[in-house]
N, C-alpha and C. Protein backbone atom coordinates (compact mmCIF):
# COMPACT_ATOMS: atom_id res chain seq x y z
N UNK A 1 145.93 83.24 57.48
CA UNK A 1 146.96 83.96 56.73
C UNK A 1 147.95 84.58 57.70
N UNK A 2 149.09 85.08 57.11
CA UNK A 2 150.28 84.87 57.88
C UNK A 2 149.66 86.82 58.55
N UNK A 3 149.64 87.13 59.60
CA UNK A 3 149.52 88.27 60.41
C UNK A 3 150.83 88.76 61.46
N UNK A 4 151.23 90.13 61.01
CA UNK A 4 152.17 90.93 62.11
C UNK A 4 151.94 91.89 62.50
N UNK A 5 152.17 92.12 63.38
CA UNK A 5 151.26 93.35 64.14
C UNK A 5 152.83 94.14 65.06
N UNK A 6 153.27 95.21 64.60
CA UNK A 6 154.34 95.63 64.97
C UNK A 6 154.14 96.87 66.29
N UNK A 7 154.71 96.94 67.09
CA UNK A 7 154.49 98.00 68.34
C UNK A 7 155.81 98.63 68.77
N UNK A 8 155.70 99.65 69.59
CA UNK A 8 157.08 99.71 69.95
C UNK A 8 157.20 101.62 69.61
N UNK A 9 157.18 101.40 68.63
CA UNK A 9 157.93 102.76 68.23
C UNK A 9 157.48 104.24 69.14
N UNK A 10 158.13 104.79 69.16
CA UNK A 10 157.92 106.78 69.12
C UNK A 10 159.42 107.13 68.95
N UNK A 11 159.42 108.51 69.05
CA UNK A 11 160.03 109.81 69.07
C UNK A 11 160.85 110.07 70.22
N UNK A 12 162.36 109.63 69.77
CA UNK A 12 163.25 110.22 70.84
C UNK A 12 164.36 110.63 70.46
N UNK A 13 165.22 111.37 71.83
CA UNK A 13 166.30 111.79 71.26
C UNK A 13 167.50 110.94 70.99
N UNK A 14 168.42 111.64 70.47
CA UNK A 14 169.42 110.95 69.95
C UNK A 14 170.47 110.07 71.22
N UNK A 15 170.76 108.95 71.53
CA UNK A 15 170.84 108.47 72.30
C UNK A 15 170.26 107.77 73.21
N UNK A 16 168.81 107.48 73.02
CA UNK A 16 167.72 106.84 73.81
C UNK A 16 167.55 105.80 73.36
N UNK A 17 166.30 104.84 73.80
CA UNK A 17 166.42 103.41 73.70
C UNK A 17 164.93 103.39 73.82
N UNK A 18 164.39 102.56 72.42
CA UNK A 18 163.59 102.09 72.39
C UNK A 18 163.18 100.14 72.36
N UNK A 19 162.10 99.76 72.79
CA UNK A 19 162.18 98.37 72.59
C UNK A 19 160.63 98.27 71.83
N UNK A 20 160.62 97.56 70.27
CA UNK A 20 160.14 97.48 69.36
C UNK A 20 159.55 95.84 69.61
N UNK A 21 158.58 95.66 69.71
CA UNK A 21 157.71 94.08 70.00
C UNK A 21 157.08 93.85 68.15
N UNK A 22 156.97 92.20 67.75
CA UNK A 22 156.23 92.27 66.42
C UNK A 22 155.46 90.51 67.06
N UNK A 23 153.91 91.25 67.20
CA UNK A 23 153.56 89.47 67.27
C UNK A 23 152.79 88.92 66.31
N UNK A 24 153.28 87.53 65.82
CA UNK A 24 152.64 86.88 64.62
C UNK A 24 151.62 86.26 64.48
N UNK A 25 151.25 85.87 63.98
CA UNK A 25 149.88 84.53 63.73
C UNK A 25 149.72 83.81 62.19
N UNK A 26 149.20 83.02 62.11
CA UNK A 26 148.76 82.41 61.01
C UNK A 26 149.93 81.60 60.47
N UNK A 27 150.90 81.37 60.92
CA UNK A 27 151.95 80.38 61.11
C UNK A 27 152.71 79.89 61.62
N UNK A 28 153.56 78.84 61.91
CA UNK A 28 153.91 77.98 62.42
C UNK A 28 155.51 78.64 62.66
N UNK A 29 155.32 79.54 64.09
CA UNK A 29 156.03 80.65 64.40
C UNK A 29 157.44 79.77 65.23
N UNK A 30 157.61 78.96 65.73
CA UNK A 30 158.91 78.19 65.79
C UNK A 30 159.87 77.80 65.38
N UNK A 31 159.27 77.59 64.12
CA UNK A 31 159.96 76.86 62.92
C UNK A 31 159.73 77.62 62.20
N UNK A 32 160.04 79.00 62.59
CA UNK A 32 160.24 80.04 61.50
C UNK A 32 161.32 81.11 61.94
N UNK A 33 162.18 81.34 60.86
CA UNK A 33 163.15 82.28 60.71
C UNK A 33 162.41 83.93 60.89
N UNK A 34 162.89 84.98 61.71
CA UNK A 34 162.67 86.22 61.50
C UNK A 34 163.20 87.41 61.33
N UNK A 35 162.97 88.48 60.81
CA UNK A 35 163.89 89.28 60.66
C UNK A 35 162.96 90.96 60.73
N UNK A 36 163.97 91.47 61.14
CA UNK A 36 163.26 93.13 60.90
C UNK A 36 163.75 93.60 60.10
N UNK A 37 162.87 94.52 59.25
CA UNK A 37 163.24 95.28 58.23
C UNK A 37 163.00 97.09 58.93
N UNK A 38 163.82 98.18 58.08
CA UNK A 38 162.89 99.22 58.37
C UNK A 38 163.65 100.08 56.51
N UNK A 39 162.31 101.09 56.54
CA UNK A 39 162.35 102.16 55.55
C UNK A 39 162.24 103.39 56.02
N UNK A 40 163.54 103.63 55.48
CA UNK A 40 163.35 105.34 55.27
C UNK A 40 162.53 106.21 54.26
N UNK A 41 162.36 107.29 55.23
CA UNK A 41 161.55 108.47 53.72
C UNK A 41 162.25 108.52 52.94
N UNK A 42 161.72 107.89 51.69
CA UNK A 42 162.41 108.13 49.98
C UNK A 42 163.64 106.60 49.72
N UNK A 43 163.25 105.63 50.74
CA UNK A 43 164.61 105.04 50.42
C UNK A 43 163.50 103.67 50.40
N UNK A 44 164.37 102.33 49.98
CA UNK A 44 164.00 101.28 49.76
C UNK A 44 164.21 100.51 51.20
N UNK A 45 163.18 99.70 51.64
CA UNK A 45 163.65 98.93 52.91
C UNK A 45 164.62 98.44 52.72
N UNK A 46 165.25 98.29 54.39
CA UNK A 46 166.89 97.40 54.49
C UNK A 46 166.35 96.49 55.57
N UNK A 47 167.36 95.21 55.68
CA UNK A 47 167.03 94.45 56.24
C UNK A 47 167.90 94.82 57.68
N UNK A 48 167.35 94.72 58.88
CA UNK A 48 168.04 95.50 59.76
C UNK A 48 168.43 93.73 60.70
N UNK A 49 167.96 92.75 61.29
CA UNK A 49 168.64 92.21 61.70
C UNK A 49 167.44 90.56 61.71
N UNK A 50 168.29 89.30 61.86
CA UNK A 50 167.28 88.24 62.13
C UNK A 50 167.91 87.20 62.99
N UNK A 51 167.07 86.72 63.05
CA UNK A 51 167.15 85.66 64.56
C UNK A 51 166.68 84.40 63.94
N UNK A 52 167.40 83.27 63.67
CA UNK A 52 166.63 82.03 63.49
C UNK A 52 166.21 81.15 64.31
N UNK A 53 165.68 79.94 64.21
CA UNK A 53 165.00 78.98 65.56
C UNK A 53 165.84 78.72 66.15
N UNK A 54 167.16 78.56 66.38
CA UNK A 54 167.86 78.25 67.73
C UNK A 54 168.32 79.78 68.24
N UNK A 55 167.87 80.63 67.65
CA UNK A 55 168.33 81.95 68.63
C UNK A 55 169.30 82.71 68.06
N UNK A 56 170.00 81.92 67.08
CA UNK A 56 171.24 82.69 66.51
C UNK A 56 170.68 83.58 65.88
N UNK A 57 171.49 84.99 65.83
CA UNK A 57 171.69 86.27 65.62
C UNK A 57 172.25 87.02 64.46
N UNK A 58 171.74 87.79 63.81
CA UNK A 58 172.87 88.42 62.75
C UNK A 58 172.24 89.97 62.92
N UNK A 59 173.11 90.79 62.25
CA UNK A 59 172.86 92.18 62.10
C UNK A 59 173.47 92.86 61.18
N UNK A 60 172.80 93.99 60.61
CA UNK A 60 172.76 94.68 59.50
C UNK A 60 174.68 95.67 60.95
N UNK A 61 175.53 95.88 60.34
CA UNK A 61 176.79 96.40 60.46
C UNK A 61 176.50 97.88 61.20
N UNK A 62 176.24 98.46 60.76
CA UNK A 62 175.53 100.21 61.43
C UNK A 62 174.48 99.83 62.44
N UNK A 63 174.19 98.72 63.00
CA UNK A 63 173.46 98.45 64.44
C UNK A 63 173.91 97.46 65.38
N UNK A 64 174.83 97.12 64.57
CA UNK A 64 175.80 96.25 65.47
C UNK A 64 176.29 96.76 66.68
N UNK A 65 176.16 96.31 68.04
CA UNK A 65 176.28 96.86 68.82
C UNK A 65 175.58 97.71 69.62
N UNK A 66 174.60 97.34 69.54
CA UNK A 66 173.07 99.13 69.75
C UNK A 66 171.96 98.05 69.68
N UNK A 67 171.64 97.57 68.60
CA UNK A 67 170.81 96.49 68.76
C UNK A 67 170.27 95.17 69.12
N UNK A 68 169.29 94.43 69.83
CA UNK A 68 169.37 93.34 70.15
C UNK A 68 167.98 92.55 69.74
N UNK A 69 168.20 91.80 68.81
CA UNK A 69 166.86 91.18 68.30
C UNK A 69 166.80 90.14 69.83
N UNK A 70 165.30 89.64 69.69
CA UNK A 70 165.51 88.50 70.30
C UNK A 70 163.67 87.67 70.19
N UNK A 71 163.51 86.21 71.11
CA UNK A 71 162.21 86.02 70.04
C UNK A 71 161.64 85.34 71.65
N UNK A 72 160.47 85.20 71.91
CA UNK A 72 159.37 84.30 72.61
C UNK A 72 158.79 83.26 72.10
N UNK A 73 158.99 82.20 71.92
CA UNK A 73 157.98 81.57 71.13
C UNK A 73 156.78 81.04 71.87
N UNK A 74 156.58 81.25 72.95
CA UNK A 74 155.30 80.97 73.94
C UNK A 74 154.71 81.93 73.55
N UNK A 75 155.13 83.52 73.02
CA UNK A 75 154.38 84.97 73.02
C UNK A 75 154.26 84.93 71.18
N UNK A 76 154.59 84.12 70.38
CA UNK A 76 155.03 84.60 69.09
C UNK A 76 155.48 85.73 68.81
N UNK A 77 156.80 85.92 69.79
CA UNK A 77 156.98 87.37 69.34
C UNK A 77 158.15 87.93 69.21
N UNK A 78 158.53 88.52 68.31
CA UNK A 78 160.02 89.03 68.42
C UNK A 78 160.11 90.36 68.96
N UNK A 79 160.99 90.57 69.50
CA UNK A 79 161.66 91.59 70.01
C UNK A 79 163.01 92.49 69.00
N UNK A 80 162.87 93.67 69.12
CA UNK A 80 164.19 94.32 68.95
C UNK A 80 164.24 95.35 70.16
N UNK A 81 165.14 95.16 70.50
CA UNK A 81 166.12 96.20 71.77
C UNK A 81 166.69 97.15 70.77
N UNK A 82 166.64 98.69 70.82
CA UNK A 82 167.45 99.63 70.32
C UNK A 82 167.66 100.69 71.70
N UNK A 83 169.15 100.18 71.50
CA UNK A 83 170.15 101.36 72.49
C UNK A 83 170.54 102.49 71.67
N UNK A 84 171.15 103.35 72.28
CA UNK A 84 172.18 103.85 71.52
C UNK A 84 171.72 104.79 70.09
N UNK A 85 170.13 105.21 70.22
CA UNK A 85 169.83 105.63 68.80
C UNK A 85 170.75 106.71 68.50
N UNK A 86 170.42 106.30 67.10
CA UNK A 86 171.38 107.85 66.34
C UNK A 86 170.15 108.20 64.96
N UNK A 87 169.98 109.26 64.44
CA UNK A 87 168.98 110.35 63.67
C UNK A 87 169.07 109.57 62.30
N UNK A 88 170.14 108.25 62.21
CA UNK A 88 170.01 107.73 61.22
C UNK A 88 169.68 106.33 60.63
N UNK A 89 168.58 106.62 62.60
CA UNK A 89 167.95 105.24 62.37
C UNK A 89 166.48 105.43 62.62
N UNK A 90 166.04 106.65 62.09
CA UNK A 90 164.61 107.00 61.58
C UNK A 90 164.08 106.35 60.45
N UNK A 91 162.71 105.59 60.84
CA UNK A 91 162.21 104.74 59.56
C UNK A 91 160.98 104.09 60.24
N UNK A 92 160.35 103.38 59.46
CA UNK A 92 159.22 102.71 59.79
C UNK A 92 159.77 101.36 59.76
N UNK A 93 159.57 100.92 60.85
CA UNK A 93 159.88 99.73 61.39
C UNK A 93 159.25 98.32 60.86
N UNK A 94 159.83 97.20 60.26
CA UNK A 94 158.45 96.06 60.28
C UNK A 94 159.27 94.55 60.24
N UNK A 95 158.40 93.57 61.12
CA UNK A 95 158.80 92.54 60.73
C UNK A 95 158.60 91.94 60.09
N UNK A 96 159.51 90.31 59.17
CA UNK A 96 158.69 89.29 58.37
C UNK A 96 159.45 88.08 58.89
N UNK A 97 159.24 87.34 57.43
CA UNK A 97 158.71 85.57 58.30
C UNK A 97 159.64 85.64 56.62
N UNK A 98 159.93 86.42 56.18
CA UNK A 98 160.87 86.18 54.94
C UNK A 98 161.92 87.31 54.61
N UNK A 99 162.98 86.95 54.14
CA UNK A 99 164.11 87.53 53.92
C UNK A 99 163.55 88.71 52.79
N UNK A 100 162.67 88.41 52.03
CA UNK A 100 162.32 89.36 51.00
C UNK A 100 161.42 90.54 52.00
N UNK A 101 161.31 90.40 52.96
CA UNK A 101 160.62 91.54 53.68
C UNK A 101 158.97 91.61 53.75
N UNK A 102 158.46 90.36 52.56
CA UNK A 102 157.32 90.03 52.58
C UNK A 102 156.54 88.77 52.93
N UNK A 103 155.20 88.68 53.38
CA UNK A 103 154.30 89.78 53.52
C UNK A 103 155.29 90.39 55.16
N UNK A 104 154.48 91.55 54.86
CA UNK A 104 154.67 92.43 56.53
C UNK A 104 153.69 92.90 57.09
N UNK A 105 153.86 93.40 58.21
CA UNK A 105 153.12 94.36 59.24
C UNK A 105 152.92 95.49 58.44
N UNK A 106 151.83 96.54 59.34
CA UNK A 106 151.98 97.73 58.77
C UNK A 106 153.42 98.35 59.77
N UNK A 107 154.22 97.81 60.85
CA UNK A 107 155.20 98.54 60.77
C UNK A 107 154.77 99.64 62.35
N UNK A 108 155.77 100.10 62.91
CA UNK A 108 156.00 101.03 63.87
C UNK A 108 157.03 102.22 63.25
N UNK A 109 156.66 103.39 63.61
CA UNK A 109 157.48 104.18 63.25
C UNK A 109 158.69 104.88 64.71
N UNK A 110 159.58 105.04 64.18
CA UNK A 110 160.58 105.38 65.06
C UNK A 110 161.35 106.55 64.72
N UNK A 111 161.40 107.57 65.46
CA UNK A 111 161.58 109.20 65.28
C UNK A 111 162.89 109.29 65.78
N UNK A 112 164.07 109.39 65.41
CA UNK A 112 165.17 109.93 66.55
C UNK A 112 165.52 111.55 65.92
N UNK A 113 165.42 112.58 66.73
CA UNK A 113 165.20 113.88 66.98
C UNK A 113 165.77 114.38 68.12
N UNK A 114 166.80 115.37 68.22
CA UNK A 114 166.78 116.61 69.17
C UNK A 114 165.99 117.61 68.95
């Protein structure tokens, strides 16, 4: 069954840089599209950015520029690079293997705080 296991996250200040790892299993991780999602307290997940099998890139507009997905497929693993945090990119972090956000990880949480 399809498994994500998300890492990465803590608590920083506003302007710091975290790098968020998600590694998969139970499918055929090459020939698969990925994407990160995250949720806020009280809000519905958003889709924050995805990477398909040749590498190409998209991003949710408010991380444009700050963020950098990117993928291993020797490691099954995607990457997100976050520069540049700002307090309004607090949420629990998670990846999927589908645009609907499901199934997922349980997710990394990410604190930005002074």
């Amino acid at each position: 069954q399809v498994q994500l296991v998300e890492s990465g996250g803590g608590s920083v200040q506003p302007g710091g840089s975290l790098r968020l790892s998600c590694v998969a299993s139970g499918f055929t991780f090459h020939n698969s599209v990925m994407y990160w999602f995250r949720e806020a307290p009280g809000k519905q997940p958003e889709w924050v950015s995805r990477i398909n099998i040749y590498g190409d890139t998209i991003y949710k507009d408010s991380v444009k520029g700050r963020f950098t997905i990117s993928r291993d497929n020797d490691k099954n693993t995607i990457y997100l690079q976050m520069n540049n945090l700002k307090s309004e990119d607090t949420a629990l972090y998670f990846c999927a293997k589908d645009s609907s956000g499901n199934p997922r990880g349980q997710g990394t949480q990410v604190t930005v705080s002074s």
